[in-house]
PDB file of N, CA and C in Angstrom:
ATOM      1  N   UNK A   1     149.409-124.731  53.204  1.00  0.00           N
ATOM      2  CA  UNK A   1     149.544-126.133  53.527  1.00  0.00           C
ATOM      3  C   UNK A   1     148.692-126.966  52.584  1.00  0.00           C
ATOM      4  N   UNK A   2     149.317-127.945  52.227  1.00  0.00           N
ATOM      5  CA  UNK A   2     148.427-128.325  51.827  1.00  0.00           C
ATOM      6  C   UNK A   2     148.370-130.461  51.932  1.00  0.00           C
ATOM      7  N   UNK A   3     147.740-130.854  51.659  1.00  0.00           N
ATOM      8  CA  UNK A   3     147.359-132.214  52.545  1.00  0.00           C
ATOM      9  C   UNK A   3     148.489-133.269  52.291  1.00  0.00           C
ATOM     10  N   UNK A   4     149.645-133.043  51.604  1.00  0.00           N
ATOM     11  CA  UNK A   4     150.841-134.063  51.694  1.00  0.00           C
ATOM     12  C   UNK A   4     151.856-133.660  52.206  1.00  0.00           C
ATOM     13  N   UNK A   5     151.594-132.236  52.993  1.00  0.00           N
ATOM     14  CA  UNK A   5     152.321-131.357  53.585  1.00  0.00           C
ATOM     15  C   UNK A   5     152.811-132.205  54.505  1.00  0.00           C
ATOM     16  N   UNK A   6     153.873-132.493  55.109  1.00  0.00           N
ATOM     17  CA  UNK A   6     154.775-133.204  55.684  1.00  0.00           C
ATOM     18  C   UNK A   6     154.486-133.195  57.124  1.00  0.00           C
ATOM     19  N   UNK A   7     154.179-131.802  57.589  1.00  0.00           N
ATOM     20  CA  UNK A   7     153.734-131.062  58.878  1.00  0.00           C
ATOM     21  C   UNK A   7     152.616-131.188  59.430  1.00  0.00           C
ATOM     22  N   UNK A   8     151.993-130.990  58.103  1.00  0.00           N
ATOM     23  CA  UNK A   8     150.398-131.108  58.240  1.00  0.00           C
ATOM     24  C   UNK A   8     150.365-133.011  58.643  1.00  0.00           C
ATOM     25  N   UNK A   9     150.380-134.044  57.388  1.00  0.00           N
ATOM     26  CA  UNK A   9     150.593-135.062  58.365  1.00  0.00           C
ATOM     27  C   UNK A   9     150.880-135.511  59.380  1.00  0.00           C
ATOM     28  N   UNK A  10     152.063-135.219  60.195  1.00  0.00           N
ATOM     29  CA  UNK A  10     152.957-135.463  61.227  1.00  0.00           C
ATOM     30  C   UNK A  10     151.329-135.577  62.480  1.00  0.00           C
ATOM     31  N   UNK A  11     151.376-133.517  62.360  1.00  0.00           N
ATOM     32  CA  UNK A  11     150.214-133.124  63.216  1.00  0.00           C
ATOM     33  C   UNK A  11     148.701-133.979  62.989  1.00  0.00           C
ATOM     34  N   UNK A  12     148.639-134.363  62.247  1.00  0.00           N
ATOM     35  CA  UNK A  12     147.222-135.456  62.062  1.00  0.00           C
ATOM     36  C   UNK A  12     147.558-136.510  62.933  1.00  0.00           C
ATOM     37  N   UNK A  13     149.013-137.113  62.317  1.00  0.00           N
ATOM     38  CA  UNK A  13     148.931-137.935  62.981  1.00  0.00           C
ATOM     39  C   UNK A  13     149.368-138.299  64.754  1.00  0.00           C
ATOM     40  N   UNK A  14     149.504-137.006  65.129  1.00  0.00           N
ATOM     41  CA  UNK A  14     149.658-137.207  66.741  1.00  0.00           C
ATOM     42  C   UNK A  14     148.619-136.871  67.167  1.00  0.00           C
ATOM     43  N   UNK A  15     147.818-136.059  66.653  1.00  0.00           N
ATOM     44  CA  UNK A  15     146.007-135.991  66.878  1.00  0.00           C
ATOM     45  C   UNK A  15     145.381-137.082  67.102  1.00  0.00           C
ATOM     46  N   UNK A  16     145.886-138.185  66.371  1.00  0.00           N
ATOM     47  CA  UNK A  16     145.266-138.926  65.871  1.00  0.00           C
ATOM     48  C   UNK A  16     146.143-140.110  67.509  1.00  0.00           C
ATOM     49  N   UNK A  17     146.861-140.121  67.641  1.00  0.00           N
ATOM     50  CA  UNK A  17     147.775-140.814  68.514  1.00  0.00           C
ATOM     51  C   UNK A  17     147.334-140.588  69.924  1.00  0.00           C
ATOM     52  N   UNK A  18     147.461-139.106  70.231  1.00  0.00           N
ATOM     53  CA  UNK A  18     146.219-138.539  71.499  1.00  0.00           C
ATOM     54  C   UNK A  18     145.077-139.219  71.555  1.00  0.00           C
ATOM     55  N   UNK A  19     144.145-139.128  70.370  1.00  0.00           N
ATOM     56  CA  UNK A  19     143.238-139.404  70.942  1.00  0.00           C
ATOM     57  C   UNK A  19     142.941-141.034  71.194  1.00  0.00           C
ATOM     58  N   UNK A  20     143.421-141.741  70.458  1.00  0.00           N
ATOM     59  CA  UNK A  20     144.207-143.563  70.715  1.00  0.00           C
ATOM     60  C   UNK A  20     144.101-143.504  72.155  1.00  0.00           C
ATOM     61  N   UNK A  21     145.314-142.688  72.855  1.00  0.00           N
ATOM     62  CA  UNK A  21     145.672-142.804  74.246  1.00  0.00           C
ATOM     63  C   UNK A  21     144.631-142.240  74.896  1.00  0.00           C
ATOM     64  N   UNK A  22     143.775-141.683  74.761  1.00  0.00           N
ATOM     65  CA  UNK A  22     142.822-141.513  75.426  1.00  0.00           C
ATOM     66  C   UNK A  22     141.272-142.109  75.115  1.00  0.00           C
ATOM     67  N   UNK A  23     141.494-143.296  74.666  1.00  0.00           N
ATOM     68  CA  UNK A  23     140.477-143.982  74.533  1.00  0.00           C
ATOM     69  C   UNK A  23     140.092-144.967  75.882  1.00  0.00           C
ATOM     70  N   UNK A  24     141.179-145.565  76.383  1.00  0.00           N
ATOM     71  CA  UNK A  24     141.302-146.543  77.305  1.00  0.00           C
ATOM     72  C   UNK A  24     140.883-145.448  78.933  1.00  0.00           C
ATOM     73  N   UNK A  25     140.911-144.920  78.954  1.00  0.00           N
ATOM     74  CA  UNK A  25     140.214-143.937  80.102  1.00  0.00           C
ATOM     75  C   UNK A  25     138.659-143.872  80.247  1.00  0.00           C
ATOM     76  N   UNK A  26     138.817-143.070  78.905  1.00  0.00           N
ATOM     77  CA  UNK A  26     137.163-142.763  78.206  1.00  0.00           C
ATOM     78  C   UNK A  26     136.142-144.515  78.275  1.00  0.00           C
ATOM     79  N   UNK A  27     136.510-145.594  77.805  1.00  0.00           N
ATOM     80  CA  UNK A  27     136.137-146.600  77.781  1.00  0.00           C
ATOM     81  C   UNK A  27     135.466-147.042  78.936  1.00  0.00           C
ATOM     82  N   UNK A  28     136.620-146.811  80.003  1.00  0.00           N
ATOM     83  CA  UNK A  28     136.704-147.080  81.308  1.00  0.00           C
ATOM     84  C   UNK A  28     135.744-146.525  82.138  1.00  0.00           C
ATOM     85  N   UNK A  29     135.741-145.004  81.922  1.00  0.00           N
ATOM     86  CA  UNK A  29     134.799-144.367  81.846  1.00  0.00           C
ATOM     87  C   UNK A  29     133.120-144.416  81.691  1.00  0.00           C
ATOM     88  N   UNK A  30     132.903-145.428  80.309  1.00  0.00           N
ATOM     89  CA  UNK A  30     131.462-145.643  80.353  1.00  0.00           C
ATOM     90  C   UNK A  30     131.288-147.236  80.908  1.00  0.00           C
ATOM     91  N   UNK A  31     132.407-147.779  80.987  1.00  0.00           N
ATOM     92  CA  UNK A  31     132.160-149.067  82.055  1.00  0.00           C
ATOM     93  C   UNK A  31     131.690-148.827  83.225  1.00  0.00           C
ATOM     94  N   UNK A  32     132.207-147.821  83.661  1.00  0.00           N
ATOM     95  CA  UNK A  32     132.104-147.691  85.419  1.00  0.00           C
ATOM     96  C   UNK A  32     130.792-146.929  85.595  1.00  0.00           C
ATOM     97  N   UNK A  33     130.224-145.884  84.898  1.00  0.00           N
ATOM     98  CA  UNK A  33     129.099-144.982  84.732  1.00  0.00           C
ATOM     99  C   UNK A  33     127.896-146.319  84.510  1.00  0.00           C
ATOM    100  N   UNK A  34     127.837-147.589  83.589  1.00  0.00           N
ATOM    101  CA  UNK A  34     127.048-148.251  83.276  1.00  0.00           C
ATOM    102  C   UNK A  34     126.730-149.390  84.837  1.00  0.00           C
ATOM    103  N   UNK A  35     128.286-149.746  85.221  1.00  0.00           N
ATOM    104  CA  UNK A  35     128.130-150.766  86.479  1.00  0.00           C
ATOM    105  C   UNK A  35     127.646-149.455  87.625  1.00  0.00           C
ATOM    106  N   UNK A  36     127.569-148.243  87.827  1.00  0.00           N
ATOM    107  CA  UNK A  36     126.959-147.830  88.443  1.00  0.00           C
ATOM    108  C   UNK A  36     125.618-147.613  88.435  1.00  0.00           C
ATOM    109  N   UNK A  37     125.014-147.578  86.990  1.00  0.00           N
ATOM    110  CA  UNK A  37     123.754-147.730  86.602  1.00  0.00           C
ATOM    111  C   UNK A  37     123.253-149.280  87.187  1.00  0.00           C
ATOM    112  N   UNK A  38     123.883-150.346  86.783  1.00  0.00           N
ATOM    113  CA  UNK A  38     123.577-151.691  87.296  1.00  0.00           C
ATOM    114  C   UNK A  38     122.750-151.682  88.664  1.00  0.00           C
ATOM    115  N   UNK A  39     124.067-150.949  89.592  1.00  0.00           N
ATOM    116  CA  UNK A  39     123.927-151.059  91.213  1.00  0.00           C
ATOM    117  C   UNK A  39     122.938-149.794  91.508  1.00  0.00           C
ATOM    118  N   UNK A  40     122.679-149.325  91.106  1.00  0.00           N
ATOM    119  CA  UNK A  40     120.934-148.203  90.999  1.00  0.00           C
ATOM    120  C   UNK A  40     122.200-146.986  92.058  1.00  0.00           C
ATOM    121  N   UNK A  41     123.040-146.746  91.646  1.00  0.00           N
ATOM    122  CA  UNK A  41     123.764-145.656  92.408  1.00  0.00           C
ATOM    123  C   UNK A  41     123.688-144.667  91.698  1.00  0.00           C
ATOM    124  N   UNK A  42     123.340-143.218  92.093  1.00  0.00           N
ATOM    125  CA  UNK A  42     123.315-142.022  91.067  1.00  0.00           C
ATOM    126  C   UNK A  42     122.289-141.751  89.730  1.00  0.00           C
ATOM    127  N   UNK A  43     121.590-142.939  89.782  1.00  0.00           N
ATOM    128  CA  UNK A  43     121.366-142.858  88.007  1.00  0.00           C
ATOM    129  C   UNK A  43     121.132-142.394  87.497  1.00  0.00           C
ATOM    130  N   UNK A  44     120.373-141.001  88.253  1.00  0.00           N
ATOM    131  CA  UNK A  44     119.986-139.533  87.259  1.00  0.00           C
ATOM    132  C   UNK A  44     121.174-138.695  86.849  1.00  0.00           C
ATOM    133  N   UNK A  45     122.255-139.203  87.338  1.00  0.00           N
ATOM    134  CA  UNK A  45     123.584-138.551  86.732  1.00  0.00           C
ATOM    135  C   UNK A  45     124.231-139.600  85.901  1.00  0.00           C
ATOM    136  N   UNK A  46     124.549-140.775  86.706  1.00  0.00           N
ATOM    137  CA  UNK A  46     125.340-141.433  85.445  1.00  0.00           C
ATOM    138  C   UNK A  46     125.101-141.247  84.064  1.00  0.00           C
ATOM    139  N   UNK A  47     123.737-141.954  84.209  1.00  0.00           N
ATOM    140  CA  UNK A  47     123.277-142.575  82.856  1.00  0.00           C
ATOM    141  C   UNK A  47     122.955-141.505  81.995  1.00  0.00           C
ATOM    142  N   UNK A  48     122.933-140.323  81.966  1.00  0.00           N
ATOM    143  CA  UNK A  48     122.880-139.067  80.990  1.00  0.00           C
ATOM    144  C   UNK A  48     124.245-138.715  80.808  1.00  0.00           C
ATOM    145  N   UNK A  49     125.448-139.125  81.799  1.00  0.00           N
ATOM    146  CA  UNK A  49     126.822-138.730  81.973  1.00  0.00           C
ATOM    147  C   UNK A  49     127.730-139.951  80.720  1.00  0.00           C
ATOM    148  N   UNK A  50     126.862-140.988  81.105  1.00  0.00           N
ATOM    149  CA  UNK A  50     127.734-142.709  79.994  1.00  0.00           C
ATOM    150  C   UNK A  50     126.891-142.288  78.679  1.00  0.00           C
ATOM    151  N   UNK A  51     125.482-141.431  78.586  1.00  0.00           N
ATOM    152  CA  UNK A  51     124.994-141.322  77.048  1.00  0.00           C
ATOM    153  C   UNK A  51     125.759-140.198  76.222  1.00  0.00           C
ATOM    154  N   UNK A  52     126.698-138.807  77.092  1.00  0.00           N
ATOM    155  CA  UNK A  52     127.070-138.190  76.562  1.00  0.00           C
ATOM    156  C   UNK A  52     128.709-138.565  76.029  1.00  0.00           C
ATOM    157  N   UNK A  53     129.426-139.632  76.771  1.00  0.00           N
ATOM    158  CA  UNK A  53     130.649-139.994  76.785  1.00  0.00           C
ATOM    159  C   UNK A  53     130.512-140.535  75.578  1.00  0.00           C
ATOM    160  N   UNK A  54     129.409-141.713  74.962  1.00  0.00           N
ATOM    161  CA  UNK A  54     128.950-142.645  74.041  1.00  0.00           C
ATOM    162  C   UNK A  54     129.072-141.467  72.830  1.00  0.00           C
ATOM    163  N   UNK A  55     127.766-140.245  73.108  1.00  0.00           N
ATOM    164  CA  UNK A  55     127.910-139.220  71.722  1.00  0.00           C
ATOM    165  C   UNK A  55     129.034-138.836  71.565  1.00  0.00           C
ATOM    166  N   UNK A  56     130.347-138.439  72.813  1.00  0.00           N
ATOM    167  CA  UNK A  56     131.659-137.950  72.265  1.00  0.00           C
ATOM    168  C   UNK A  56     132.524-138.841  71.171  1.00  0.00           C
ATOM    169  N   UNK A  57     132.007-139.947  71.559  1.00  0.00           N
ATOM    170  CA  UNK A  57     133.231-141.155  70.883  1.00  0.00           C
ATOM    171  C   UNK A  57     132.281-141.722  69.280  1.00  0.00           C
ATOM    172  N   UNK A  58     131.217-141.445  69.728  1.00  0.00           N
ATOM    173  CA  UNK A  58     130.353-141.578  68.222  1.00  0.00           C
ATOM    174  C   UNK A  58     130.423-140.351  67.086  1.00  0.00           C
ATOM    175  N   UNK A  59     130.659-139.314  67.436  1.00  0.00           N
ATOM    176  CA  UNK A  59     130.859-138.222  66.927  1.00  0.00           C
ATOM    177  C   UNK A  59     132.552-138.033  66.197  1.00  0.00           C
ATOM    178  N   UNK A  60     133.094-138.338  66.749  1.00  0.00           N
ATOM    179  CA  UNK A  60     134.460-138.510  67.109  1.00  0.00           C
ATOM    180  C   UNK A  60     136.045-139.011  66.446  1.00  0.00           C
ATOM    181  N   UNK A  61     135.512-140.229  66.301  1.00  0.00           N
ATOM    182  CA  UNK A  61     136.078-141.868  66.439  1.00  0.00           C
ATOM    183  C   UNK A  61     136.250-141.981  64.667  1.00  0.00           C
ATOM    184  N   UNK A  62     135.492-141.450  63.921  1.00  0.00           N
ATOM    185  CA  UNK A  62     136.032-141.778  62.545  1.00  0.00           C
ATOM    186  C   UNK A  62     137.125-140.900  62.256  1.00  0.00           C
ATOM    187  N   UNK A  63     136.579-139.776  62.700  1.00  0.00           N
ATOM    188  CA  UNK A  63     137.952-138.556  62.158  1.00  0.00           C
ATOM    189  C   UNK A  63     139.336-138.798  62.929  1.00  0.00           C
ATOM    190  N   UNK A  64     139.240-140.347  63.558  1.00  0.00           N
ATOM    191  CA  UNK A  64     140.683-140.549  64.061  1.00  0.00           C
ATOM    192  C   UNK A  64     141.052-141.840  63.554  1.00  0.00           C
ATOM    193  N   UNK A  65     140.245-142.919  63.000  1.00  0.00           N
ATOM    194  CA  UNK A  65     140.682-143.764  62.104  1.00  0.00           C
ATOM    195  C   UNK A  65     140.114-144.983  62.780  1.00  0.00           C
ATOM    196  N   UNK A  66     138.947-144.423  63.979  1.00  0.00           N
ATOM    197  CA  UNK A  66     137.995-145.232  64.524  1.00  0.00           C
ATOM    198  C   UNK A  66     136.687-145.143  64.525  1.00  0.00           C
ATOM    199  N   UNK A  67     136.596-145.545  63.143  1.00  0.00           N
ATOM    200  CA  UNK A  67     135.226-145.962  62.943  1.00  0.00           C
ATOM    201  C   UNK A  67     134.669-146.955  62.876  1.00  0.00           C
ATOM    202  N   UNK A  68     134.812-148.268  63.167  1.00  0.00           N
ATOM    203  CA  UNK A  68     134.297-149.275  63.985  1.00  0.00           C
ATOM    204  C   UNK A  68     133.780-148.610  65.490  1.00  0.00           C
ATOM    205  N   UNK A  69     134.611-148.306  66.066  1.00  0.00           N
ATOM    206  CA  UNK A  69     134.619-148.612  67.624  1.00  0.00           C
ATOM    207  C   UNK A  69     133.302-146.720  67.342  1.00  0.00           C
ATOM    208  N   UNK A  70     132.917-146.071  66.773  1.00  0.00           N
ATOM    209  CA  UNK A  70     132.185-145.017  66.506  1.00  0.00           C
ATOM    210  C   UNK A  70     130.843-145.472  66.417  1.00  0.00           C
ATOM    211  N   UNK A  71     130.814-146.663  65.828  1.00  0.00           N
ATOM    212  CA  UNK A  71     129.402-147.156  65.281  1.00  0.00           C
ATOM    213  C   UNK A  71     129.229-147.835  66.712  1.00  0.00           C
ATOM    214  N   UNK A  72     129.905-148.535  67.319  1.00  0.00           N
ATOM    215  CA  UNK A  72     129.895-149.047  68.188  1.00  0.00           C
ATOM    216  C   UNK A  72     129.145-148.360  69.926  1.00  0.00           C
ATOM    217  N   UNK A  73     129.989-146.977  69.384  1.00  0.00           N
ATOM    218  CA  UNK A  73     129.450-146.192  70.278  1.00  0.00           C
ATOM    219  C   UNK A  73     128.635-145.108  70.118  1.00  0.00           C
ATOM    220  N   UNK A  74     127.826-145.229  68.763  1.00  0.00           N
ATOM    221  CA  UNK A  74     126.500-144.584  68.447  1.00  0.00           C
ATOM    222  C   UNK A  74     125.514-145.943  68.612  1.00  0.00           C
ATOM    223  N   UNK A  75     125.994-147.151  68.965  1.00  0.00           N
ATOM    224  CA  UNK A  75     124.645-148.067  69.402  1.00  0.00           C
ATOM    225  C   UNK A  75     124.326-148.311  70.614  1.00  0.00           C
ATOM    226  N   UNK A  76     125.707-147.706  71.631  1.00  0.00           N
ATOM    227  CA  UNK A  76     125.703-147.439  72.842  1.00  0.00           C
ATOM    228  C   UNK A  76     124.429-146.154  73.260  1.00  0.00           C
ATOM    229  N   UNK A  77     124.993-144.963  72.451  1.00  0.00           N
ATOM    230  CA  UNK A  77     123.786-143.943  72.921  1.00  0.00           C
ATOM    231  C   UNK A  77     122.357-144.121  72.542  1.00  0.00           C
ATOM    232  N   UNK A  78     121.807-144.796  71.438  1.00  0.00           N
ATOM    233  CA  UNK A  78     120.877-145.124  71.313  1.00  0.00           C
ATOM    234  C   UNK A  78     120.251-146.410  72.240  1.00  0.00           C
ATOM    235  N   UNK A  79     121.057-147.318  72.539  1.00  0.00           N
ATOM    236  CA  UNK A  79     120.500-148.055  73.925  1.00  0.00           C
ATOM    237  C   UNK A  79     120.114-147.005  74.519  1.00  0.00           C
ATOM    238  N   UNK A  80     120.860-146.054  75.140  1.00  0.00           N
ATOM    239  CA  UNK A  80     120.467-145.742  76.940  1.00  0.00           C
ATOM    240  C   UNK A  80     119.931-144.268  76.254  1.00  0.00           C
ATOM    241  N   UNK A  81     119.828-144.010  75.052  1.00  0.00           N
ATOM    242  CA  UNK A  81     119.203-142.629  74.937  1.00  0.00           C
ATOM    243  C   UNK A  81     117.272-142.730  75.474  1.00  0.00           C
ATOM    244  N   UNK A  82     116.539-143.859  75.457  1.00  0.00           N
ATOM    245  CA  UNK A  82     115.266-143.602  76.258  1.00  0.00           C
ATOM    246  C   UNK A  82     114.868-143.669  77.541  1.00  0.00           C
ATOM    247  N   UNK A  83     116.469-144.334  78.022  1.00  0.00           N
ATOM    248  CA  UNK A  83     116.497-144.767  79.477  1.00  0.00           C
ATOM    249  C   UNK A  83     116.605-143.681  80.047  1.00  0.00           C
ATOM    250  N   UNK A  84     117.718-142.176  78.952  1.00  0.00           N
ATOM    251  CA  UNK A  84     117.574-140.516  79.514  1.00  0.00           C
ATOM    252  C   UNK A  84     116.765-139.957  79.952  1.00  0.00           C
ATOM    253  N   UNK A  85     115.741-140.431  78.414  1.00  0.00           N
ATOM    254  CA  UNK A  85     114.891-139.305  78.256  1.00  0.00           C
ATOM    255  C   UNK A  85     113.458-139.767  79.508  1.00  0.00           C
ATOM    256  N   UNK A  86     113.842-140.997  79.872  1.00  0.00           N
ATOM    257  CA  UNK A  86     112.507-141.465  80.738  1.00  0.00           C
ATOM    258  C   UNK A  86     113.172-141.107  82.751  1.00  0.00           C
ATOM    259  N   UNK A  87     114.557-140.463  82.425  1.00  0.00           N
ATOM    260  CA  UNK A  87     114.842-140.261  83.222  1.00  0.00           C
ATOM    261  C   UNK A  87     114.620-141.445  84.607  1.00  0.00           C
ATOM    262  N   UNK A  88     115.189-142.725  83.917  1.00  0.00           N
ATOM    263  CA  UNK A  88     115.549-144.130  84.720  1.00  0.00           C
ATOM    264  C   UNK A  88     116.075-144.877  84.059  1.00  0.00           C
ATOM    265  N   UNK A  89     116.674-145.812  84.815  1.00  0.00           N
ATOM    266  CA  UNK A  89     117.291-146.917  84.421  1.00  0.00           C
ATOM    267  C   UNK A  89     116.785-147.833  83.801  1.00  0.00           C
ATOM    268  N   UNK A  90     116.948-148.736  82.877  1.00  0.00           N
ATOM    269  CA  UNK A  90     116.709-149.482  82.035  1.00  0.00           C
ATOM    270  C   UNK A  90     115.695-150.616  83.238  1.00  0.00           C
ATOM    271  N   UNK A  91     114.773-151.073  82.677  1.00  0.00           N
ATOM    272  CA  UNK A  91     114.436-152.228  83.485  1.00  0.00           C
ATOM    273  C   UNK A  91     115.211-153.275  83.389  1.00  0.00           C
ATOM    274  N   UNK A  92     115.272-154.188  84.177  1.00  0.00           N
ATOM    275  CA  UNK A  92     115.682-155.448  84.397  1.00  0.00           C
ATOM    276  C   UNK A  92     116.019-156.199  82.982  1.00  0.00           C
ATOM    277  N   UNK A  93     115.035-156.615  82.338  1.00  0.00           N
ATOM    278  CA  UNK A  93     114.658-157.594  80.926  1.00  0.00           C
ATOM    279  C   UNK A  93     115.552-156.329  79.796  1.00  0.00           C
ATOM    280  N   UNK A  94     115.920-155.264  79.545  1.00  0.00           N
ATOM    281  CA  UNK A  94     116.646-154.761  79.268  1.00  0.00           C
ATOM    282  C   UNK A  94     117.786-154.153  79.200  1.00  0.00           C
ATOM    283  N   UNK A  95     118.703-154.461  80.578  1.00  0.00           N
ATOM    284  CA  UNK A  95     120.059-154.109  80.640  1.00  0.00           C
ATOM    285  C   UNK A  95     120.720-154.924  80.272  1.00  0.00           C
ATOM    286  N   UNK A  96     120.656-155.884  79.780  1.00  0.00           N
ATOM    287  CA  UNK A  96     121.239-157.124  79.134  1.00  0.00           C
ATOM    288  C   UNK A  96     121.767-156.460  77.875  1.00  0.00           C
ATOM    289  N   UNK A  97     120.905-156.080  77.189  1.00  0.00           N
ATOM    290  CA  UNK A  97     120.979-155.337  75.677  1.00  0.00           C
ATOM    291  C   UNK A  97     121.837-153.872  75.455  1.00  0.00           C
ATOM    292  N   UNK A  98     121.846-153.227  76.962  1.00  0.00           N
ATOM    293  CA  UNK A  98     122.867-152.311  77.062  1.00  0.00           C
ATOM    294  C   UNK A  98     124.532-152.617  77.523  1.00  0.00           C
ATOM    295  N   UNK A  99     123.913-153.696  78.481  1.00  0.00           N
ATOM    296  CA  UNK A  99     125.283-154.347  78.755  1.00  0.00           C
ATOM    297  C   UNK A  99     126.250-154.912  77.293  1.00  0.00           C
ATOM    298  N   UNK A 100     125.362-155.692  77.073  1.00  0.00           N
ATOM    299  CA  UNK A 100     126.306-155.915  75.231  1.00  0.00           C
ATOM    300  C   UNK A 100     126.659-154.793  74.516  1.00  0.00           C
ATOM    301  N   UNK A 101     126.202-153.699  74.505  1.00  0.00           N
ATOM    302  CA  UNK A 101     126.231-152.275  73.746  1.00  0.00           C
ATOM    303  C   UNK A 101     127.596-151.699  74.165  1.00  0.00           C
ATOM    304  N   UNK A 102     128.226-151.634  75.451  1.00  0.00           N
ATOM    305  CA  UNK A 102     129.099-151.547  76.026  1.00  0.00           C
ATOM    306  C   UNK A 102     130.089-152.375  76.297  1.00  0.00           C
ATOM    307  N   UNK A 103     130.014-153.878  76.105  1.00  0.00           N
ATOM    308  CA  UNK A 103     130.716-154.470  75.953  1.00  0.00           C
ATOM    309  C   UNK A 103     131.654-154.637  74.245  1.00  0.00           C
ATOM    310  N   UNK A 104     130.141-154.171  73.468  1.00  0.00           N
ATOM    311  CA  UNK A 104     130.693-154.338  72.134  1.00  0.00           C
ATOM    312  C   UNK A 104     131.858-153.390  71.766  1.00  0.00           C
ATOM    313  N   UNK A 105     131.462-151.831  72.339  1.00  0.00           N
ATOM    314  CA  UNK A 105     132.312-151.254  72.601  1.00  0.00           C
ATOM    315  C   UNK A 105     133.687-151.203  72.931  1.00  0.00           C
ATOM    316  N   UNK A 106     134.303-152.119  74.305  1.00  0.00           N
ATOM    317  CA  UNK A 106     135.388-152.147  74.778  1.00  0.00           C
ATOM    318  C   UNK A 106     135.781-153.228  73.557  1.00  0.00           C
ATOM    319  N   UNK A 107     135.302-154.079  72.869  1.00  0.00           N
ATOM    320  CA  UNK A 107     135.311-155.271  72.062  1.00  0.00           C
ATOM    321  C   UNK A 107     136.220-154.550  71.027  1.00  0.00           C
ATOM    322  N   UNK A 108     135.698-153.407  70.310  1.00  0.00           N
ATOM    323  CA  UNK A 108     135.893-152.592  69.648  1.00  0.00           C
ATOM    324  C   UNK A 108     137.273-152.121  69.296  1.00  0.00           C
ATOM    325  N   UNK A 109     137.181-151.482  70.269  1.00  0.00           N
ATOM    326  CA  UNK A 109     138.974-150.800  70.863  1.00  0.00           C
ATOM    327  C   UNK A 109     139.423-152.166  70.896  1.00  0.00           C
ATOM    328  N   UNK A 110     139.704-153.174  71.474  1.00  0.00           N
ATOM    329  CA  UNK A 110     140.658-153.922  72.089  1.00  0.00           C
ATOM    330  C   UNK A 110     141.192-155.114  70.736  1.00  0.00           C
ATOM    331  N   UNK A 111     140.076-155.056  69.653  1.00  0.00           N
ATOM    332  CA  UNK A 111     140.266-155.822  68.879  1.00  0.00           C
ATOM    333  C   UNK A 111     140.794-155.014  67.862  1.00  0.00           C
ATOM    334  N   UNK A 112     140.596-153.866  67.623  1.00  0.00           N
ATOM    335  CA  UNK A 112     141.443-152.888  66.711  1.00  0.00           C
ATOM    336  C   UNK A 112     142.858-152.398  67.397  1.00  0.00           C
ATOM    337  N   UNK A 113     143.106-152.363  68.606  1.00  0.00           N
ATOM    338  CA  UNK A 113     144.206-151.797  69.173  1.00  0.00           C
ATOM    339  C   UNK A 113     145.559-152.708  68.869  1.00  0.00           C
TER     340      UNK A 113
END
């Protein structure tokens, strides 16, 4: 095979189409994990659960032709990556700054889609 391979494209590009369609879940996903962080529900699970969703789509997201919405969601995990490691929720005077991190996010997708 080789990379103008007809097949080989096709298959990139429904890889690439999958994972499109499964962005709007995933998104959804660290919305609802973050407004649960908000409302102090769970947070020793969410918020390590919305930092690993953030590394999937930061890791991810270029090798599908989303790399905006990648950077987007490597500034997501670095917000809430000390909020992990301190094992709590962001204080007050700082969820503002995660909230935008996640908003920039859905911003992301919706303005590239």
């Amino acid at each position: 095979m080789t990379r103008n391979d007809p097949a080989l494209l096709a298959f990139m590009e429904e890889q690439r189409a999958d994972y499109t369609r499964s962005l709007p879940l995933r998104l959804a996903q660290i919305a609802a994990l973050w407004q649960q962080v908000l409302n102090g529900e769970d947070v020793a699970q969410a918020l390590p659960t919305l930092e690993r969703h953030a590394h999937g789509i930061a890791g991810s997201a270029a090798t599908f032709g989303w790399a905006e919405l990648g950077l987007a969601a490597q500034a997501l995990e670095l917000a809430v990556h000390p909020y992990v490691e301190a094992g709590q929720a962001p204080p007050h005077q700082d969820q503002a700054g995660v909230s935008l991190a996640v908003e920039e996010l859905q911003r992301r997708f919706h303005g590239a889609a």
